[in-house]
N, C-alpha and C. Protein backbone atom coordinates (compact mmCIF):
# COMPACT_ATOMS: atom_id res chain seq x y z
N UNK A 1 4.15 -3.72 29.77
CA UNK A 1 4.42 -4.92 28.99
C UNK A 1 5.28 -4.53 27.79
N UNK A 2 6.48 -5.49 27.61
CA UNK A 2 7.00 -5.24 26.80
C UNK A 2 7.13 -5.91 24.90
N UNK A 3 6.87 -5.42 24.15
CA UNK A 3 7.15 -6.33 22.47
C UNK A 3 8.19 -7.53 22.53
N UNK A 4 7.59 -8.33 22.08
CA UNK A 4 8.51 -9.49 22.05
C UNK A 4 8.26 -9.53 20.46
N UNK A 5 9.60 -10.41 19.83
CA UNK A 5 9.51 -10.62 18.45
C UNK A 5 8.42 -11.70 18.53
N UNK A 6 7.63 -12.75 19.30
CA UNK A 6 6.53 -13.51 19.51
C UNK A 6 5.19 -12.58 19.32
N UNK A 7 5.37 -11.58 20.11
CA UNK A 7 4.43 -10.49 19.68
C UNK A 7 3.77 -10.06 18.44
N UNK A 8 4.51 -9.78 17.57
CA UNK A 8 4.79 -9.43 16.03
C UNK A 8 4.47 -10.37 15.12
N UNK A 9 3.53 -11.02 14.68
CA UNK A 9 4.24 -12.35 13.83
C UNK A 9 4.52 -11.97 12.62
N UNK A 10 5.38 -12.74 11.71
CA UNK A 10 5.94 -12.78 10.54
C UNK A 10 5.21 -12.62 9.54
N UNK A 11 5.39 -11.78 8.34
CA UNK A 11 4.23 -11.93 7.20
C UNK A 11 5.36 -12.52 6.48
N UNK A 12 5.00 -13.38 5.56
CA UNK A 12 5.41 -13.64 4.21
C UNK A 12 4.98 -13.10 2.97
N UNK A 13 5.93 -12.66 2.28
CA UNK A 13 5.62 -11.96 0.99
C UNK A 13 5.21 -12.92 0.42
N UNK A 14 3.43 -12.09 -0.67
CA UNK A 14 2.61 -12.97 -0.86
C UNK A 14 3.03 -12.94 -2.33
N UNK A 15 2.94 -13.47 -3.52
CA UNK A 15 3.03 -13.54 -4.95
C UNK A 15 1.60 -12.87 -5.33
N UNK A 16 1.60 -11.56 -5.89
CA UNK A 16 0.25 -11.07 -6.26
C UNK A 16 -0.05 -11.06 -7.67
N UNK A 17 -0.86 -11.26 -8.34
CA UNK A 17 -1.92 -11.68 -9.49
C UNK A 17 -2.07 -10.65 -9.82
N UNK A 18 -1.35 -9.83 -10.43
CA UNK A 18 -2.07 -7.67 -10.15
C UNK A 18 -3.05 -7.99 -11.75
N UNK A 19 -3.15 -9.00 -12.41
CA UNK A 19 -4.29 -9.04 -13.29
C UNK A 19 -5.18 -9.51 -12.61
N UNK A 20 -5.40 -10.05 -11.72
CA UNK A 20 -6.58 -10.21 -11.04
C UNK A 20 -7.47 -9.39 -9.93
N UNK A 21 -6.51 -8.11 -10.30
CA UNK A 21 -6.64 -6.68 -8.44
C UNK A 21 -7.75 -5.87 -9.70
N UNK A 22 -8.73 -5.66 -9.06
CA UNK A 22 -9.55 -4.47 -10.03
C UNK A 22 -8.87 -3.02 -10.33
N UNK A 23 -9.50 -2.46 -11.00
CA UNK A 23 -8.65 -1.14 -11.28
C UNK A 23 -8.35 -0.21 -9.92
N UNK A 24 -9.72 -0.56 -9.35
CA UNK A 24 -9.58 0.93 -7.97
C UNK A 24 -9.90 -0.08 -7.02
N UNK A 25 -9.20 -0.03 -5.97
CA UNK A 25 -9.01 -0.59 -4.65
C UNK A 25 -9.38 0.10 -3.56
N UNK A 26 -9.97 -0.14 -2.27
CA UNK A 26 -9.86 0.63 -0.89
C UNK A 26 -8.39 0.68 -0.20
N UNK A 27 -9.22 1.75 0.71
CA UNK A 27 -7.59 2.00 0.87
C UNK A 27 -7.32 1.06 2.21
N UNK A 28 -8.31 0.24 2.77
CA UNK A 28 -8.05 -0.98 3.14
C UNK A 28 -7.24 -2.04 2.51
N UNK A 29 -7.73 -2.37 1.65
CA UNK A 29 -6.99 -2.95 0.67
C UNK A 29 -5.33 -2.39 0.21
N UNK A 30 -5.49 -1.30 0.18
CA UNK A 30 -4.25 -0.91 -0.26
C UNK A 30 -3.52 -0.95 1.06
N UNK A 31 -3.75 -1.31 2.16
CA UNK A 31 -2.94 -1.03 3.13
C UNK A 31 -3.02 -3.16 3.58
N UNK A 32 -3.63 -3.68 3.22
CA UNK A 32 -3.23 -4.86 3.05
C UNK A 32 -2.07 -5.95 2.00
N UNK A 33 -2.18 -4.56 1.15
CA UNK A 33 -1.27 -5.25 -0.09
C UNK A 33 -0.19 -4.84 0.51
N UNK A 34 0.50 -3.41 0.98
CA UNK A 34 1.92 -2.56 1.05
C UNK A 34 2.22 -3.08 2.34
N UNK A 35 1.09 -3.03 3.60
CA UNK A 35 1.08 -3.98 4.91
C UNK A 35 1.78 -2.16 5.72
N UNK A 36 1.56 -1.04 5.20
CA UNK A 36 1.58 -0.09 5.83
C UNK A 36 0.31 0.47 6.00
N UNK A 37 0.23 1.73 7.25
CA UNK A 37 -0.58 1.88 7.89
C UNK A 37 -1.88 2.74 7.16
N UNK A 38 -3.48 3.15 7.48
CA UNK A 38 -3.96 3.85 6.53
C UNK A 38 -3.25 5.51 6.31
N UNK A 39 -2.98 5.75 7.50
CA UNK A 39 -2.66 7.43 7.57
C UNK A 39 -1.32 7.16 6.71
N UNK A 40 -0.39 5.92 6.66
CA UNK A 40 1.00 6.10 5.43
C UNK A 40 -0.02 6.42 4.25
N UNK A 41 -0.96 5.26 3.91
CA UNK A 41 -1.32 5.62 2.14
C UNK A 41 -1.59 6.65 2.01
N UNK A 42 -2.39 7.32 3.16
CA UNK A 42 -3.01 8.80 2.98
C UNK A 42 -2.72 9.81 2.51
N UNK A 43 -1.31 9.51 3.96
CA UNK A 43 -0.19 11.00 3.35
C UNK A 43 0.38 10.70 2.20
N UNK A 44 0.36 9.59 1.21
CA UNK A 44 0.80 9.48 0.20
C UNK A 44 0.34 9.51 -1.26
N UNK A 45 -1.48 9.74 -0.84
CA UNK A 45 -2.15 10.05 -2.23
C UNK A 45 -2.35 11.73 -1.65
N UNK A 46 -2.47 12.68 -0.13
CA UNK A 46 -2.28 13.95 -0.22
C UNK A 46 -0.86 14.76 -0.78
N UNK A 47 -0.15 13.76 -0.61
CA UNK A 47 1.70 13.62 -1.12
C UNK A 47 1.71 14.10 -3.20
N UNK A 48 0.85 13.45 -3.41
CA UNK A 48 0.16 13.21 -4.90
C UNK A 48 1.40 11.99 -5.30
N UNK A 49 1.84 11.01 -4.34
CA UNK A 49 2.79 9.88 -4.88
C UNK A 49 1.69 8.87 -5.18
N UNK A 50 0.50 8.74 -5.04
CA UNK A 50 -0.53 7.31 -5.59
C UNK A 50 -1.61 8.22 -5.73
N UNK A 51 -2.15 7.85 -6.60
CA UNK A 51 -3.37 8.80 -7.63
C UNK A 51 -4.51 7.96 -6.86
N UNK A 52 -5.59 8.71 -6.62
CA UNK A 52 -6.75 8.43 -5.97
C UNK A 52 -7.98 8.87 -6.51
N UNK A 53 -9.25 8.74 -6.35
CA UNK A 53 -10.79 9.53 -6.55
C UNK A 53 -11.14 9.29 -5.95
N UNK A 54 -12.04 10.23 -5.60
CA UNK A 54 -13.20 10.34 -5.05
C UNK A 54 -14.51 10.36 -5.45
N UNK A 55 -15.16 8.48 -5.04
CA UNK A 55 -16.86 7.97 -5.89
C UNK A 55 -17.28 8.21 -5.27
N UNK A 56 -18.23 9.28 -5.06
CA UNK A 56 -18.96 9.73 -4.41
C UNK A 56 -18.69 11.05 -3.25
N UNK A 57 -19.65 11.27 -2.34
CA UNK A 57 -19.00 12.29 -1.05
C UNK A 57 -18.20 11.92 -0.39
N UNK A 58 -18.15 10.49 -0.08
CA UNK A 58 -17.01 10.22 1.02
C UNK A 58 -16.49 8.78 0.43
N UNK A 59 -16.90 7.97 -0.41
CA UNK A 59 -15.84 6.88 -0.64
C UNK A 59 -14.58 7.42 -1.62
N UNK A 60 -13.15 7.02 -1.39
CA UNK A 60 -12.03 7.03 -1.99
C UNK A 60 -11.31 5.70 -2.35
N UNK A 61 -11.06 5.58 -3.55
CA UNK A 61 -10.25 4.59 -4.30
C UNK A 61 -9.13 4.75 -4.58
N UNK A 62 -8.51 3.76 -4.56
CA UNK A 62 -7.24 4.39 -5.26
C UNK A 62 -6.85 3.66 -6.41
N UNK A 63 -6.47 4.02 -6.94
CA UNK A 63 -5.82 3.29 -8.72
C UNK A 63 -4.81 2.52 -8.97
N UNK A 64 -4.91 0.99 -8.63
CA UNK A 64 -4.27 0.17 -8.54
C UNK A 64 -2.78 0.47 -9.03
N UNK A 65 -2.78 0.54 -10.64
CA UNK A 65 -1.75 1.02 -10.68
C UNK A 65 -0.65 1.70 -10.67
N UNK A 66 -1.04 2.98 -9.87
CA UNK A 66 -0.44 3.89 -9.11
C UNK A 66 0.15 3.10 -7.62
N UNK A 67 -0.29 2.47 -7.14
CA UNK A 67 -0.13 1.89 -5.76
C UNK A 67 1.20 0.99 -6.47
N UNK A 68 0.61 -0.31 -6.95
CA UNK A 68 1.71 -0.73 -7.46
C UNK A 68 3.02 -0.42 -8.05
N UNK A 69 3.17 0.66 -8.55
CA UNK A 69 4.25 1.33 -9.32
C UNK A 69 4.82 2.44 -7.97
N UNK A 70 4.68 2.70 -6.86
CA UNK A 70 4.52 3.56 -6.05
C UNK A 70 5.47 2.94 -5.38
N UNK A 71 6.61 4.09 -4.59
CA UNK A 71 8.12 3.41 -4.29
C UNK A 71 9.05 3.50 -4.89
N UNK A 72 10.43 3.77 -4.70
CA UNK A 72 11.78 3.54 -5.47
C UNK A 72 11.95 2.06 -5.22
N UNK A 73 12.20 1.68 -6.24
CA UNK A 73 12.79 0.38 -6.36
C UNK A 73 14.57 0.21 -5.85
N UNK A 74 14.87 -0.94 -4.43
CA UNK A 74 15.99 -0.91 -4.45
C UNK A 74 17.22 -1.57 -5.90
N UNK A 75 18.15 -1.62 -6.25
CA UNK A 75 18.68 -1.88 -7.38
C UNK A 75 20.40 -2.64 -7.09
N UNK A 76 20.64 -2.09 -5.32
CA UNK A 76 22.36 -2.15 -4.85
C UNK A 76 21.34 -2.32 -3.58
N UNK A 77 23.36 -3.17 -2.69
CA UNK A 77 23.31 -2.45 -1.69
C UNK A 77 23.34 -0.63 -1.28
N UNK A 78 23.68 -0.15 -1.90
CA UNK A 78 24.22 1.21 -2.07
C UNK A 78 22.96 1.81 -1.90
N UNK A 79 22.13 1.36 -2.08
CA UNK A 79 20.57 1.71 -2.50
C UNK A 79 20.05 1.79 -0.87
N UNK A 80 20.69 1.11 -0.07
CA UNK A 80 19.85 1.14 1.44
C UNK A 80 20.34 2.57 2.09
């Protein structure tokens, strides 16, 4: 079976409230906001590009505002 663009559906970029996002997020969450996969955020707080902790033995947060600020911003075409 093959992908159809029907397959896929469309997200629309949502307008986010980042005063309303708590300080530390899952990384569920963080992979609902960026809409990339968990193993992307992963390699990207082992990367040390989004700052993370660890509450407890096994839960991990990550720090909102690291996520948010996380990325080059495009500025040009020149930029793609």
């Amino acid at each position: 079976m093959t992908a159809t663009a029907a397959t896929y559906p469309t997200t629309e970029l949502k307008q986010l409230d980042t005063a309303a996002l708590p300080p530390f997020i899952t990384i569920t969450v963080a992979c609902d906001l960026t809409g990339l996969s968990r193993w992307a955020v992963r390699n990207a707080i082992a990367a040390g590009e989004i700052r993370a902790r660890r509450m407890g033995p096994r839960a991990l947060r990550i720090e909102t505002t690291s996520l948010l600020a996380w990325g080059t911003p495009i500025t040009s075409a020149a930029s793609l």
